[in-house]
Protein backbone atom coordinates (compact mmCIF):
# COMPACT_ATOMS: atom_id res chain seq x y z
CA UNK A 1 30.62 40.10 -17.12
CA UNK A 2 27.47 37.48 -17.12
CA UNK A 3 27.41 35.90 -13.37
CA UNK A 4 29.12 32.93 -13.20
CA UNK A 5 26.34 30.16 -12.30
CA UNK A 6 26.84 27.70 -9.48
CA UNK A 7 25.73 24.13 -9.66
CA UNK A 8 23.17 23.07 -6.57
CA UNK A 9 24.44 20.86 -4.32
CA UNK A 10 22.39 17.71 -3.97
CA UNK A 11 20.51 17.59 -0.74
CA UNK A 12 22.14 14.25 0.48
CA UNK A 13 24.49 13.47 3.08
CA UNK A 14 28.27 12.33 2.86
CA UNK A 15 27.11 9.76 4.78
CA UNK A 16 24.58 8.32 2.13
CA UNK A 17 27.05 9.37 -0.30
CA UNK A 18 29.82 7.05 0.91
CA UNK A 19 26.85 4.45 1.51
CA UNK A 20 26.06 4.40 -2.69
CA UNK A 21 30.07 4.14 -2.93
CA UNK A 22 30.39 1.05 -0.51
CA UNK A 23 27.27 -0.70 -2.16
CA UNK A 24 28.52 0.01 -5.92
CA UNK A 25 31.88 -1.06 -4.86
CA UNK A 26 30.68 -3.98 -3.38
CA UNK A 27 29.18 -5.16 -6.46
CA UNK A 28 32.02 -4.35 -9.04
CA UNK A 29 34.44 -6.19 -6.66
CA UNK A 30 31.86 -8.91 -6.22
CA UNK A 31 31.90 -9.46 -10.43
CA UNK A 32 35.40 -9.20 -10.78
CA UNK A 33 35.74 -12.45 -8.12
CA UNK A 34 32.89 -14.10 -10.37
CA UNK A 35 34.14 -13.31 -13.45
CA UNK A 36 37.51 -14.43 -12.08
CA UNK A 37 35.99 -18.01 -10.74
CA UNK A 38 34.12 -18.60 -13.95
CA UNK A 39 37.44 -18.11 -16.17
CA UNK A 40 38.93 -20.90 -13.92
CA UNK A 41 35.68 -23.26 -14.37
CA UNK A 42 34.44 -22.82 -10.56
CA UNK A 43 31.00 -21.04 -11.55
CA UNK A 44 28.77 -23.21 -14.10
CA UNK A 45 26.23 -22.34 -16.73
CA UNK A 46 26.37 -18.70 -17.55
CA UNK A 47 27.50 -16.01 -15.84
CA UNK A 48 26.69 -12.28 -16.51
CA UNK A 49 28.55 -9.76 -15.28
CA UNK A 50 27.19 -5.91 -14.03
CA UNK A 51 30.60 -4.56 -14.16
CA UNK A 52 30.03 -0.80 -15.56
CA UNK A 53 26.32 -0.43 -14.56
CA UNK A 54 26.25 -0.29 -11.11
CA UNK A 55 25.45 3.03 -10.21
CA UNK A 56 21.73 1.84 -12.03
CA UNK A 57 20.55 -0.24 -9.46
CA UNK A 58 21.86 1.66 -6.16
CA UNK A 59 20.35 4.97 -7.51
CA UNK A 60 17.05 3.39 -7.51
CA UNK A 61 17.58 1.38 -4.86
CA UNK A 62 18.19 4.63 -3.19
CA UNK A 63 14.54 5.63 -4.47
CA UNK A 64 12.86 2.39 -3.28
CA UNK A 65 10.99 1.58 -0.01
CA UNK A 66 10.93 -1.11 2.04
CA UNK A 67 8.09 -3.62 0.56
CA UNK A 68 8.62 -2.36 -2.89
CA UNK A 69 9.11 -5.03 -5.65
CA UNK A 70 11.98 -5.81 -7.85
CA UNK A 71 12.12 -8.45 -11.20
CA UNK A 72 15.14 -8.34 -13.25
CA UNK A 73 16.72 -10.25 -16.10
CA UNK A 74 19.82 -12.54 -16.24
CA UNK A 75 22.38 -10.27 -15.50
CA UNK A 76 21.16 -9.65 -11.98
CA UNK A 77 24.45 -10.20 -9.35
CA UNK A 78 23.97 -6.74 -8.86
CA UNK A 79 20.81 -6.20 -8.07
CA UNK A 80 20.41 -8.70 -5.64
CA UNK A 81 23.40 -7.09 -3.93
CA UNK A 82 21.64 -3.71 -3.57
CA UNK A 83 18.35 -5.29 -2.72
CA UNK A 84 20.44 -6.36 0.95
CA UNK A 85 20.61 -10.15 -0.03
CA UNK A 86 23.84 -11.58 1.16
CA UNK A 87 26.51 -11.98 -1.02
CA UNK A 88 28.00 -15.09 0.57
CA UNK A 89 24.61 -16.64 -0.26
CA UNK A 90 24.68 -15.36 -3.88
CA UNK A 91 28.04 -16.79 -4.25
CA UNK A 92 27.40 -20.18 -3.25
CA UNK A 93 24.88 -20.01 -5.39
CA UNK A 94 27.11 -19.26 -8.39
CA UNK A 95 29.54 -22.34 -7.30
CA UNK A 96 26.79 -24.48 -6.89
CA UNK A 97 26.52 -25.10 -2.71
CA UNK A 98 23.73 -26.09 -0.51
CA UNK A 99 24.07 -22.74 0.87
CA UNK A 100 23.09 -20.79 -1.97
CA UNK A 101 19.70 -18.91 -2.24
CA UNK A 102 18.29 -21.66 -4.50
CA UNK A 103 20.22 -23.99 -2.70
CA UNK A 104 23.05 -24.26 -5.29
CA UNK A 105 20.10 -26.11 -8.02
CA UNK A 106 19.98 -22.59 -10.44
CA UNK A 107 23.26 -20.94 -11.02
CA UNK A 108 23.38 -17.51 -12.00
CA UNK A 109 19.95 -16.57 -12.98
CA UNK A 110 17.91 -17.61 -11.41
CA UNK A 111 17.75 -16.75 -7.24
CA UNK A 112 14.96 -15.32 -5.60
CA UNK A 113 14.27 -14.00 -2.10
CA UNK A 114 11.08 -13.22 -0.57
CA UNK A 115 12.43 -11.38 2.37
CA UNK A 116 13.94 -8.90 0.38
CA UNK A 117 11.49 -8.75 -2.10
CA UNK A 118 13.48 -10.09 -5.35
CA UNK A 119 11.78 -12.11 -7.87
CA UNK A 120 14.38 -13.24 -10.43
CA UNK A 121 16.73 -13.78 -12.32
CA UNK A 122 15.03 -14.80 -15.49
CA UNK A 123 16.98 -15.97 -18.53
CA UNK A 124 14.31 -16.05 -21.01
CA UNK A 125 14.55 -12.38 -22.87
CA UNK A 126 12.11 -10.17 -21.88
CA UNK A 127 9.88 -12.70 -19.70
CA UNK A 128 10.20 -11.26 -16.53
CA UNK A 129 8.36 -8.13 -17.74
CA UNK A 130 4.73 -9.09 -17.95
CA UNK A 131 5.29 -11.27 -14.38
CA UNK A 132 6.55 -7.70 -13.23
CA UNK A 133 3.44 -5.93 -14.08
CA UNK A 134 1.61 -8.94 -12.27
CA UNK A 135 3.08 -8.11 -9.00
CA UNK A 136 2.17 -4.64 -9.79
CA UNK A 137 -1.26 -6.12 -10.63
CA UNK A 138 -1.26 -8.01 -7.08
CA UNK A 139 0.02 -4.48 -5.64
CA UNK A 140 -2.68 -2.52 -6.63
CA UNK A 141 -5.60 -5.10 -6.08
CA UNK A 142 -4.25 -4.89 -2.41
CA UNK A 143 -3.95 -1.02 -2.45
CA UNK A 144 -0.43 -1.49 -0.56
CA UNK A 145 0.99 1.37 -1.82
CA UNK A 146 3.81 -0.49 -3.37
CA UNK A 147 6.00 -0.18 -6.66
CA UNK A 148 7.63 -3.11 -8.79
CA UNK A 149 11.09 -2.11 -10.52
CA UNK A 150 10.75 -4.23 -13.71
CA UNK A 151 14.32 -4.00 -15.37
CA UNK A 152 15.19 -5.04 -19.10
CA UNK A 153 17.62 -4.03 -21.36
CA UNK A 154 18.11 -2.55 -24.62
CA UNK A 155 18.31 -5.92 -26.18
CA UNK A 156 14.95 -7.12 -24.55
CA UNK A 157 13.33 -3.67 -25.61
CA UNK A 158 12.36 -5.10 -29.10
CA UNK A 159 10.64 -8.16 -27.59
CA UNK A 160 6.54 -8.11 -28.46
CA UNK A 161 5.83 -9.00 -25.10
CA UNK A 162 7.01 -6.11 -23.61
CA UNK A 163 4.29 -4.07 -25.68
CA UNK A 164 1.58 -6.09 -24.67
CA UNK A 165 2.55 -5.69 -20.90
CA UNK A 166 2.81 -1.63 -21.34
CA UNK A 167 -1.07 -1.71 -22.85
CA UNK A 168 -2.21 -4.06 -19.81
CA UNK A 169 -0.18 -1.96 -17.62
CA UNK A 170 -1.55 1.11 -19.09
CA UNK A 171 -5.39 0.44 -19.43
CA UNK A 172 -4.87 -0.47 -15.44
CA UNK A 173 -2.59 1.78 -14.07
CA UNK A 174 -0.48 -0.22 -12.69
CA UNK A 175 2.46 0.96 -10.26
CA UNK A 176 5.32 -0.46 -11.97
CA UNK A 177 8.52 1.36 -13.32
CA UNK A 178 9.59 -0.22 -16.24
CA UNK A 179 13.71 -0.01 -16.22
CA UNK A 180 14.93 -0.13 -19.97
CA UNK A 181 19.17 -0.50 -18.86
CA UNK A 182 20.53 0.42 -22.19
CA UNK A 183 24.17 -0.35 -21.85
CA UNK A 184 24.15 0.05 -25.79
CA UNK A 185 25.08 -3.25 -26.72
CA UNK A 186 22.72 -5.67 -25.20
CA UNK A 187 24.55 -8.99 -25.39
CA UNK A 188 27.37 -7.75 -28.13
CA UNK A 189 24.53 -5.92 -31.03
CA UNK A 190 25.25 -2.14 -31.12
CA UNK A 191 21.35 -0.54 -30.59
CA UNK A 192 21.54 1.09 -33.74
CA UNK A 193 22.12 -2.09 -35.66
CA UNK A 194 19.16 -3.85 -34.02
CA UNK A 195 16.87 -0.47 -32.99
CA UNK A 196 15.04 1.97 -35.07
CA UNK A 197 14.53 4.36 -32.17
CA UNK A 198 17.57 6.07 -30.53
CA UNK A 199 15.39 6.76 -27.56
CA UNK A 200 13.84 3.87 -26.00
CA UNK A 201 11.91 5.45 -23.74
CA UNK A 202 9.76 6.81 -26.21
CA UNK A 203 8.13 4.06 -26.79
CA UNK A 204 5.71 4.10 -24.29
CA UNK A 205 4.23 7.57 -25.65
CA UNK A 206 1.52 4.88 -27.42
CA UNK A 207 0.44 3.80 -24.92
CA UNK A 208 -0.04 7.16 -22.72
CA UNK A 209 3.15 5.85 -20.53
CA UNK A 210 5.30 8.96 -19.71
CA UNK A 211 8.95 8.31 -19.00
CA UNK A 212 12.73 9.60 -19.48
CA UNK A 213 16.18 9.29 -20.15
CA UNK A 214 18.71 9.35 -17.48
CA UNK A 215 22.82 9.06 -17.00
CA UNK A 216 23.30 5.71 -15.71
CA UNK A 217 26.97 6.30 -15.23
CA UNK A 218 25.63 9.43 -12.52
CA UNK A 219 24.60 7.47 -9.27
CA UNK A 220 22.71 10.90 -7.84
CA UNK A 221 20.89 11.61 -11.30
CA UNK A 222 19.13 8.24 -11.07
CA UNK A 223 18.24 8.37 -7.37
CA UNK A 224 16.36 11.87 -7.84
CA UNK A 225 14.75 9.94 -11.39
CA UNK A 226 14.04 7.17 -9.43
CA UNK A 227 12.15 9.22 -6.75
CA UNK A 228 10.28 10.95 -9.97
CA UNK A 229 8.95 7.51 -11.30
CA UNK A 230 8.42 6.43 -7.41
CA UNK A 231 5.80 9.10 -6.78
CA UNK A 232 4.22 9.00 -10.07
CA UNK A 233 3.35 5.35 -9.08
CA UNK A 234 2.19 5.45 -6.04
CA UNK A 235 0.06 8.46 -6.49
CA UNK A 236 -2.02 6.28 -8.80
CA UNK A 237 -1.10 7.59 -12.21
CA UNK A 238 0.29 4.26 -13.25
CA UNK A 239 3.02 3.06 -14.83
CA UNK A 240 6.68 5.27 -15.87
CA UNK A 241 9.18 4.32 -18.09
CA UNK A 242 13.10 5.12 -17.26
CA UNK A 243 15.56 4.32 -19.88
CA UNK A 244 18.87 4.49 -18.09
CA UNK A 245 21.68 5.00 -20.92
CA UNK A 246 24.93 3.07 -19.14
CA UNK A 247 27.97 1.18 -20.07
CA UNK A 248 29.08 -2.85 -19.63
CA UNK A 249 32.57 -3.00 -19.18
CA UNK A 250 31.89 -7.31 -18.95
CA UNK A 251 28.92 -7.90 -20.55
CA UNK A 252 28.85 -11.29 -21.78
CA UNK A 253 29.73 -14.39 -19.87
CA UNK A 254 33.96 -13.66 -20.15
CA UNK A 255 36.75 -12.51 -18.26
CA UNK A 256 37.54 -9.37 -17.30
CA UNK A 257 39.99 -7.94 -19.66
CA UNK A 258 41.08 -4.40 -17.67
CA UNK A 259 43.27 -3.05 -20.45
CA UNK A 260 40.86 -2.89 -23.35
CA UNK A 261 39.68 0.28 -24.52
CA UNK A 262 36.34 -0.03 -23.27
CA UNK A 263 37.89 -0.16 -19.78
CA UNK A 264 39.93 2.60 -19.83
CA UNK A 265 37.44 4.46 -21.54
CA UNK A 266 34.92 4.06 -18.64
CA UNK A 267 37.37 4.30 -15.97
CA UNK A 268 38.38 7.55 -17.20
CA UNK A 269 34.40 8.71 -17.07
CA UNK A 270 33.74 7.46 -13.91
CA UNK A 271 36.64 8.91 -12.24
CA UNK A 272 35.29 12.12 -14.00
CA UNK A 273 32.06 11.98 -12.86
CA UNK A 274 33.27 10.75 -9.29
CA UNK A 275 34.93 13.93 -9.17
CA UNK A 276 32.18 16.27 -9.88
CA UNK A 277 29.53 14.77 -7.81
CA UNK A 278 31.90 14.56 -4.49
CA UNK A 279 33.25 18.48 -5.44
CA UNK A 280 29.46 19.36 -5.54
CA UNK A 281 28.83 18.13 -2.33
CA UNK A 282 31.44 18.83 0.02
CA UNK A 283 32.98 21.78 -1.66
């Protein structure tokens, strides 16, 4: 009879463990209150919601280091959350309040915070890629050692800009991670109705970028990816591509709607996968 293999345990603490729980938590209950206020008119403007992709951003938060840089599209609740910015600030941001992070002038998408190293919330497609490659630019002119997490998603992937930013980014190895969140159906297009590739990540093969795919819906598998693209970067071999394959559950501006079968459909993976990873560390 063959040996019956045992999976590794990951080499992380319950403690951290019930740390990524609180901060993904904290963000789906977060979306569900905005996606609640903007149903009942509170929130103005648009409003995307992260509901489904959280484990994204804490993995690689998880992988970050203080300093390190972090540009994102419009659907970025979430990863001001896991950056550390304060979600009573973000909030009164979304109603429009004085107290707000842009001081209740932007809505949604547009906040930034200096102290915790967030540059937008951008709602133009695609835009904030080539300004994340300039901080990466500004990074390496300084020789800081630092990394800029550029996310985009699958819908932004077909966007000409983001070519010309892998060449620049490529010819100067620069220490970004470029974060391709394919949750499959960009704002409602199914990838293989807009997408020749199936794997996005492949893309940057062109231009000499190396990169992967990796289980967004698995908080642990894109921490330890995370700390993959992380070193590549700052040991000076330039820029990595992750294309993290995930899920929306609310992806456009709407209400949640619990019951569809999207829903259930993720709730029964996550509570799956929540299983696994928590038998494979404490068991």
């Amino acid at each position: 009879m063959a040996a019956r293999k045992v999976a590794a345990k990951p080499n992380i603490s319950p403690e951290e463990l019930l740390g990524y729980y609180k901060d993904m938590l904290l963000i789906r209950r977060f979306e569900e209150k905005a996606g609640q206020l903007y149903g009942m008119g509170l929130i103005g403007g648009f409003c995307h919601l992260y509901i489904g992709q959280e484990a994204v951003v804490v993995g690689l938060e998880a992988a970050a280091e203080d300093g390190d840089k972090r540009i994102t599209s419009y659907r970025d609740h979430g990863h001001m959350l896991a950056a550390g910015m304060d979600p009573n600030g973000v909030m009164a941001e979304l109603t429009g309040r004085s107290g707000g992070y842009s001081k209740g002038k932007v809505g949604s998408m547009h906040m930034f915070s200096k102290e915790k190293h967030f540059y937008g919330g951008h709602g133009i497609v695609g835009a904030q890629v080539p300004l994340g490659a300039g901080l990466a630019f500004a990074d390496k002119y300084l020789d800081n050692g630092r990394v800029t997490f550029a996310y985009f998603g699958d819908g932004a992937a077909n966007q000409g800009q983001i070519y010309e930013t892998f060449n620049m980014a490529a010819l100067w190895d620069l220490p970004v991670i470029f974060v391709i969140e394919n949750n499959q159906y960009a704002m409602g297009t199914a990838q293989k109705r807009s997408t020749s590739t199936p794997d996005l990540y492949t893309r940057g093969e062109a231009f000499g970028i190396k990169g992967q795919a990796v289980d967004g819906m698995d908080v642990l598998e894109v921490k330890a990816a995370g700390e993959k693209a992380v070193a590549h970067c700052r040991s000076g071999k330039g820029p990595y591509i992750l294309e993290i394959k995930t899920y929306a559950i609310a992806a456009i501006p709407c209400l949640i709607r619990p019951n569809t079968a999207p829903a259930k459909r993720f709730r029964k993976c996550a509570k799956s996968a929540m299983r696994s990873n928590l038998c494979a560390a404490f068991c």
